[in-house]
N, C-alpha and C. Protein backbone atom coordinates (compact mmCIF):
# COMPACT_ATOMS: atom_id res chain seq x y z
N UNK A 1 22.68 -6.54 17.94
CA UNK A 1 22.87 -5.51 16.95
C UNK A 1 23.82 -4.48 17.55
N UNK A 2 24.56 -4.06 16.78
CA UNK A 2 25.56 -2.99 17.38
C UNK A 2 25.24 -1.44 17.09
N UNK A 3 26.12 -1.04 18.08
CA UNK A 3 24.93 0.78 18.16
C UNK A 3 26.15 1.44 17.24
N UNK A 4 27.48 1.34 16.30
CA UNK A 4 28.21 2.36 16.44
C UNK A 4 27.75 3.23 15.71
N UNK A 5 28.35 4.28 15.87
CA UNK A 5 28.07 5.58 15.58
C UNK A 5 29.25 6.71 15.25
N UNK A 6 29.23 7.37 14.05
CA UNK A 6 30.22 8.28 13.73
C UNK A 6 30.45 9.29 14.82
N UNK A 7 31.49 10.07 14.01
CA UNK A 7 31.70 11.32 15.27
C UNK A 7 30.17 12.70 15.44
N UNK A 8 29.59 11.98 13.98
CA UNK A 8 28.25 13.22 14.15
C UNK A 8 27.26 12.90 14.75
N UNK A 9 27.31 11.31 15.40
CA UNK A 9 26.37 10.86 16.18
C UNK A 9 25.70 10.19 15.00
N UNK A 10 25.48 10.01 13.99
CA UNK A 10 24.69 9.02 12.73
C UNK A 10 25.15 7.57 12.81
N UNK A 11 23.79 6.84 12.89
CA UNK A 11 24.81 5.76 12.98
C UNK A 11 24.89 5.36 11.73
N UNK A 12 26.19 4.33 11.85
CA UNK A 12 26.97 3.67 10.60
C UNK A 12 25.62 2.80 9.85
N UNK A 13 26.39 2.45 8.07
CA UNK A 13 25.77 2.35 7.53
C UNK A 13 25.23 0.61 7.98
N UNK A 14 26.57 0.22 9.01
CA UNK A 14 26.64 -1.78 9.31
C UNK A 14 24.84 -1.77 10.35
N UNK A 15 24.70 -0.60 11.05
CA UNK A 15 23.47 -0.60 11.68
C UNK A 15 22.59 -1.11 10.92
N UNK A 16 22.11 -0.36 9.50
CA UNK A 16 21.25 -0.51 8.64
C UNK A 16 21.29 -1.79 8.21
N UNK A 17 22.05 -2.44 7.80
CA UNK A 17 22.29 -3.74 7.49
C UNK A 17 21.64 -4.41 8.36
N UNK A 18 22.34 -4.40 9.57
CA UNK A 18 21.91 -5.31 10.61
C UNK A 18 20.26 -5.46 10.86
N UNK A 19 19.50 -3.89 10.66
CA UNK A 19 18.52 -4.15 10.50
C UNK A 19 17.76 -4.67 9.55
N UNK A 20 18.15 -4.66 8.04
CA UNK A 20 17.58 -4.86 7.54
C UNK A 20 17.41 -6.82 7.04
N UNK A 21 18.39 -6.62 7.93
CA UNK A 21 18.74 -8.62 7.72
C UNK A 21 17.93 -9.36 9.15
N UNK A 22 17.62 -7.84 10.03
CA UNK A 22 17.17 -8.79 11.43
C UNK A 22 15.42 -9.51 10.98
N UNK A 23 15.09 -10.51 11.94
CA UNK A 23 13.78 -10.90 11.52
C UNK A 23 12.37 -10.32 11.65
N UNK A 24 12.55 -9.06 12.56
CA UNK A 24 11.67 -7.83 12.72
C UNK A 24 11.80 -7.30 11.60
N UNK A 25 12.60 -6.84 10.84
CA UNK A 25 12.81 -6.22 9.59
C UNK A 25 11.50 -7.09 8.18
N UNK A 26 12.10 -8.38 8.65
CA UNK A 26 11.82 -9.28 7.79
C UNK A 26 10.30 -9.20 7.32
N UNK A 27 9.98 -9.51 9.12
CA UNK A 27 8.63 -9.11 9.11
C UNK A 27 7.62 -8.47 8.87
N UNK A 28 8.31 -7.23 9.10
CA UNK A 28 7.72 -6.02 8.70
C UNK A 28 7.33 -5.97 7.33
N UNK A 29 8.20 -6.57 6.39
CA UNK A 29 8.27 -6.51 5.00
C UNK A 29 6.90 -7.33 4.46
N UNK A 30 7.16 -8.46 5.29
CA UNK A 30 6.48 -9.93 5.04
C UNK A 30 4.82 -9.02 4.89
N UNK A 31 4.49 -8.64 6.50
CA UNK A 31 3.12 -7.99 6.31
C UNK A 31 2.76 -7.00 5.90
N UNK A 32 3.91 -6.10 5.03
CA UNK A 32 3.39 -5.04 3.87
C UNK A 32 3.01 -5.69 2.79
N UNK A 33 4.16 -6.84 2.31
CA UNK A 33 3.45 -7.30 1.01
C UNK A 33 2.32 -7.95 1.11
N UNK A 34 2.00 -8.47 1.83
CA UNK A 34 0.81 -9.18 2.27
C UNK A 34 -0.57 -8.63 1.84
N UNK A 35 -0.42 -7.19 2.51
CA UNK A 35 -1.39 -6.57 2.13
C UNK A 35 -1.06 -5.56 0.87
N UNK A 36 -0.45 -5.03 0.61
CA UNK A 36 -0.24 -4.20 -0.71
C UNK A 36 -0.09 -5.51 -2.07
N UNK A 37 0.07 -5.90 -2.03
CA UNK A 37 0.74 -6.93 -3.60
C UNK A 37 -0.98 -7.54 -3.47
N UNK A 38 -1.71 -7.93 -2.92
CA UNK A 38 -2.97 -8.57 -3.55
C UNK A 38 -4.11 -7.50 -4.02
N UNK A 39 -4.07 -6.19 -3.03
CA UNK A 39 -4.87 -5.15 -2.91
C UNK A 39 -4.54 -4.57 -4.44
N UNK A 40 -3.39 -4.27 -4.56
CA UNK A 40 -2.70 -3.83 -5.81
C UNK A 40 -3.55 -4.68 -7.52
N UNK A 41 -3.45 -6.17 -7.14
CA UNK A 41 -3.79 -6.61 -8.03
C UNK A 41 -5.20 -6.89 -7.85
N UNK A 42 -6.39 -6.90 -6.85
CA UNK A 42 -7.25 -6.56 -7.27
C UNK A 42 -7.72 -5.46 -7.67
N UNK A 43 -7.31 -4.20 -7.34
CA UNK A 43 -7.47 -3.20 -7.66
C UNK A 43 -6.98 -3.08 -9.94
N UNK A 44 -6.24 -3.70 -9.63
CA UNK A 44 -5.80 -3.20 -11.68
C UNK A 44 -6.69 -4.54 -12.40
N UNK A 45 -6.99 -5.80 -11.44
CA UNK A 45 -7.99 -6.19 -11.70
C UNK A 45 -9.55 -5.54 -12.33
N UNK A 46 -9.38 -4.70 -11.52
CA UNK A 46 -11.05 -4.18 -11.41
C UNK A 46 -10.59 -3.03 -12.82
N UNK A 47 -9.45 -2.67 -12.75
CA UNK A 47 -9.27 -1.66 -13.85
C UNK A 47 -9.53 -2.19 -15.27
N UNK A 48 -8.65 -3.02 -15.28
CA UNK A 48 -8.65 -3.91 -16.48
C UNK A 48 -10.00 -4.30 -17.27
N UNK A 49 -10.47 -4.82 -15.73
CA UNK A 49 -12.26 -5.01 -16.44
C UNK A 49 -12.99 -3.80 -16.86
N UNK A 50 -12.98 -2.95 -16.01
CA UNK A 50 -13.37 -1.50 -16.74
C UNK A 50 -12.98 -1.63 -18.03
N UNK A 51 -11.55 -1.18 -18.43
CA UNK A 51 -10.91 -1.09 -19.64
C UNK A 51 -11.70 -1.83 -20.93
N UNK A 52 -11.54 -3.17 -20.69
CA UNK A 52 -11.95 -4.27 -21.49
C UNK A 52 -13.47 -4.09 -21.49
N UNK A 53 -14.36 -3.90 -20.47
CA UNK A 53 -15.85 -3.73 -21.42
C UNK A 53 -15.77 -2.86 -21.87
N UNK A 54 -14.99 -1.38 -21.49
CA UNK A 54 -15.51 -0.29 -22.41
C UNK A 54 -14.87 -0.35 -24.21
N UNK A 55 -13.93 -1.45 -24.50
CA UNK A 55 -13.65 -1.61 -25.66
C UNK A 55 -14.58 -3.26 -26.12
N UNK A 56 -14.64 -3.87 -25.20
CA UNK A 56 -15.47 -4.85 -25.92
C UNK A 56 -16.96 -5.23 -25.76
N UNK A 57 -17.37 -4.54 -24.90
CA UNK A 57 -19.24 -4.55 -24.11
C UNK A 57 -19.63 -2.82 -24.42
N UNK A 58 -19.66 -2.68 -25.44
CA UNK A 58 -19.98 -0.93 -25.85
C UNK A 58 -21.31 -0.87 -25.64
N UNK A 59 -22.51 -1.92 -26.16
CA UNK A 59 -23.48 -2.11 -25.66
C UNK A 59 -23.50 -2.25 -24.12
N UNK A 60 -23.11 -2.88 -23.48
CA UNK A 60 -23.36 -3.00 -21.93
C UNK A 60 -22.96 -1.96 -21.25
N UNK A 61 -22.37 -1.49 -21.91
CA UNK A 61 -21.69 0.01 -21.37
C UNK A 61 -22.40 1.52 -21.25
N UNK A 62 -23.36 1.43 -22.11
CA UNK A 62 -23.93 2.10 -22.59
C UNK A 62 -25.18 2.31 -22.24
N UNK A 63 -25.68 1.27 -21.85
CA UNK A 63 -26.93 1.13 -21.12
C UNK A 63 -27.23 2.28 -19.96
N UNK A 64 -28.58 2.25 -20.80
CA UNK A 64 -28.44 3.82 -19.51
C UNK A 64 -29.61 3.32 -18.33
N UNK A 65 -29.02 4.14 -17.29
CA UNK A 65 -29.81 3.45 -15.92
C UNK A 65 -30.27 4.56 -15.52
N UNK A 66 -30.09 5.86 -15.45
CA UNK A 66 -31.43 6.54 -15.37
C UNK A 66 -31.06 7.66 -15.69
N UNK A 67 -32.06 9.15 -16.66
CA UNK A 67 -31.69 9.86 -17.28
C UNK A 67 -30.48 10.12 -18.18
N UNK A 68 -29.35 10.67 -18.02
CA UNK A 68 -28.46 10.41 -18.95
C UNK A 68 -26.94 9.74 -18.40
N UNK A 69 -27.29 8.90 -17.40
CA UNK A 69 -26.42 8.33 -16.85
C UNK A 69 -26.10 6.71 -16.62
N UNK A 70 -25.10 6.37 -17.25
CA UNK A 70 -25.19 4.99 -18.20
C UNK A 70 -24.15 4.09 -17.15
N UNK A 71 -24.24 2.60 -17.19
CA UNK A 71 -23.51 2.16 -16.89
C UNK A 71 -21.78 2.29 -16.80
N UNK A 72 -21.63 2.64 -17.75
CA UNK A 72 -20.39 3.09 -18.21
C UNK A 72 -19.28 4.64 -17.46
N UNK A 73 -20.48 5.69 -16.60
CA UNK A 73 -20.34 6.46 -16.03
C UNK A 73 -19.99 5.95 -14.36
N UNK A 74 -21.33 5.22 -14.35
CA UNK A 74 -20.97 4.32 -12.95
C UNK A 74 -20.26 4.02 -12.60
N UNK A 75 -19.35 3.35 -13.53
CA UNK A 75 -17.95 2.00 -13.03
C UNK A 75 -17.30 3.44 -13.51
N UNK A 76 -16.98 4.07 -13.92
CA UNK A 76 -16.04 4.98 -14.06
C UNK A 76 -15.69 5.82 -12.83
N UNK A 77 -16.82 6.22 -12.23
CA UNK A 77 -17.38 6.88 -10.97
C UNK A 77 -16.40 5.66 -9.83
N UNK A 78 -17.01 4.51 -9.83
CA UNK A 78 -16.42 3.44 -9.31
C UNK A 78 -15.24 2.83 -9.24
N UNK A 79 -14.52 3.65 -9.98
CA UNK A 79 -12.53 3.63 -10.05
C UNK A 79 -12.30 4.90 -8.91
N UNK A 80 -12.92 5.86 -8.79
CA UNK A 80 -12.54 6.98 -8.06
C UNK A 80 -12.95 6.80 -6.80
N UNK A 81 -14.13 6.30 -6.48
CA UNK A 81 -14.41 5.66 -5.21
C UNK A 81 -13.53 4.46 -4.50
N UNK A 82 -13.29 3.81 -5.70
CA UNK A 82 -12.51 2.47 -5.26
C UNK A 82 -11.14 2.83 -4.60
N UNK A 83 -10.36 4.53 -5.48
CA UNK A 83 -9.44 4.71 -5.41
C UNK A 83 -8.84 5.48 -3.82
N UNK A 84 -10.43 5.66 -3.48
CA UNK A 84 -10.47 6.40 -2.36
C UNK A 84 -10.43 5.67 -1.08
N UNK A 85 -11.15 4.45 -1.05
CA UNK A 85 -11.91 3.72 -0.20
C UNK A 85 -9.94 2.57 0.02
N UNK A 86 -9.36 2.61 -1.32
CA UNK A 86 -8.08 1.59 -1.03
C UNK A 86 -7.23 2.24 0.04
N UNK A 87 -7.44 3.70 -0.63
CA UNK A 87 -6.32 4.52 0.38
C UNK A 87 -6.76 4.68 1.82
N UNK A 88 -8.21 4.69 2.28
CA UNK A 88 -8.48 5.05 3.23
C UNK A 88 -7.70 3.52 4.50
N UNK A 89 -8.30 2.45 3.35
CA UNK A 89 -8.13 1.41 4.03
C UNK A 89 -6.77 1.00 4.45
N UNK A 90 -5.92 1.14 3.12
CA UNK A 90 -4.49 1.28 3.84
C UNK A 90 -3.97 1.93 4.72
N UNK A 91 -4.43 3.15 5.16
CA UNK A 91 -4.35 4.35 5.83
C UNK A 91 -3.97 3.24 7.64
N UNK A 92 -5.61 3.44 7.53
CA UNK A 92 -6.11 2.83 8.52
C UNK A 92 -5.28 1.22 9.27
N UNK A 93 -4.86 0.29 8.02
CA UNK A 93 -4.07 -0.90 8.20
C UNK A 93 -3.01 -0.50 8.05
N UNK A 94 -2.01 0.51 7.75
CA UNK A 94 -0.41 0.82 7.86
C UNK A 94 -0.57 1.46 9.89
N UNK A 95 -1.41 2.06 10.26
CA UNK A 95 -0.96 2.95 11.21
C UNK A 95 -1.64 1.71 12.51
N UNK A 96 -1.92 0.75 12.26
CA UNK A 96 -2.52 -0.76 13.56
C UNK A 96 -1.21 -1.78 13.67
N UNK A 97 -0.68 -2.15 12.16
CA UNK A 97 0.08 -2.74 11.57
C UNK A 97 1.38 -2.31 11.30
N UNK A 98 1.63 -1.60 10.22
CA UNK A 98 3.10 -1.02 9.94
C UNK A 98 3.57 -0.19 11.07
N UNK A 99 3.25 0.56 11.20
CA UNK A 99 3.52 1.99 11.66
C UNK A 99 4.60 1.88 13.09
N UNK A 100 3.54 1.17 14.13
CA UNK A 100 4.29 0.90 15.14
C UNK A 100 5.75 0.01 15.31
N UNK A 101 5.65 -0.88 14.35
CA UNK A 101 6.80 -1.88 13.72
C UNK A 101 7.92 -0.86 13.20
N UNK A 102 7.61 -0.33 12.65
CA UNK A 102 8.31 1.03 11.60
C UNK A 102 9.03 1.53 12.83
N UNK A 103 8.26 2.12 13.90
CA UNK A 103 8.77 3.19 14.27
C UNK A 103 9.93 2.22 15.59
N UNK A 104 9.10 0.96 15.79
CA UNK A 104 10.63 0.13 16.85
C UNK A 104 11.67 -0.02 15.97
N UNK A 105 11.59 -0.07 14.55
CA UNK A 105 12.89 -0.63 13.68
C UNK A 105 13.64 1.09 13.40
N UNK A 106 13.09 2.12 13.52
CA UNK A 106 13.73 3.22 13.47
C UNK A 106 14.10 3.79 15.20
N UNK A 107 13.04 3.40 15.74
CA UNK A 107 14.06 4.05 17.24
C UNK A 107 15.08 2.82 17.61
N UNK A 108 15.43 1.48 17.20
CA UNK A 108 16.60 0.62 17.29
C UNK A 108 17.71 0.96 16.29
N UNK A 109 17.54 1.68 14.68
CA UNK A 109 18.85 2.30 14.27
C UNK A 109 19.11 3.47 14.75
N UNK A 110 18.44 4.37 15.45
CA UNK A 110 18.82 6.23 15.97
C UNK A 110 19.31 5.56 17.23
N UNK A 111 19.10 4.30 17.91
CA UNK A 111 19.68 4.13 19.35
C UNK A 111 18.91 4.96 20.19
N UNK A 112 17.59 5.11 20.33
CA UNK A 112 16.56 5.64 21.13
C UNK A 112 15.59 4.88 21.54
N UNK A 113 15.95 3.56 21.91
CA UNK A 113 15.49 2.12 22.23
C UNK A 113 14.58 2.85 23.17
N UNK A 114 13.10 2.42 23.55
CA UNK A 114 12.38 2.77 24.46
C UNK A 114 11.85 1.50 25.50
């Protein structure tokens, strides 16, 4: 890979290229989608089903499980938890996984190779 670099010290845009065509690059990509593109679709999975009983299971929905708090509150409750628990988890799998990858493919375009 070549280091050049303008007169402001930035390097050229052929760097970026180079990285983004190298197979570290590739990689990197490979094990984001990996984990975001299935997480993603179980997640609108789980939405969807929400969605769909609360227009077609109004009875099942409705069912109340104790004092005035119904099934239907639950799984609702259970999108916000879910929404919490995805992020935490990505959190946690970008900074084991991405992060360090990220940061060799950015200190190889600044030319601060370590």
């Amino acid at each position: 890979m070549s280091d050049t670099r303008s007169a402001a010290g930035d390097p050229e845009l052929t760097t970026y290229r180079d990285v983004q065509l190298s197979p570290d690059f590739t990689e990197l990509r490979r094990r984001f989608r990996r984990f975001v593109f299935p997480m993603t679709g179980l997640f609108l999975a789980w939405y969807f089903l929400y969605v769909l009983l609360a227009d077609y299971a109004p009875g099942f929905m409705s069912q109340r499980v104790g004092g005035n708090i119904n099934v239907a509150l639950l799984l609702g409750l259970g999108q916000f938890v879910s929404t919490f628990a995805i992020t935490m988890i990505y959190v946690r799998w970008a900074d084991k996984e991405i992060d360090p990858a990220a940061e060799k493919m950015r200190d190889l375009i600044e030319g601060t190779d370590k």
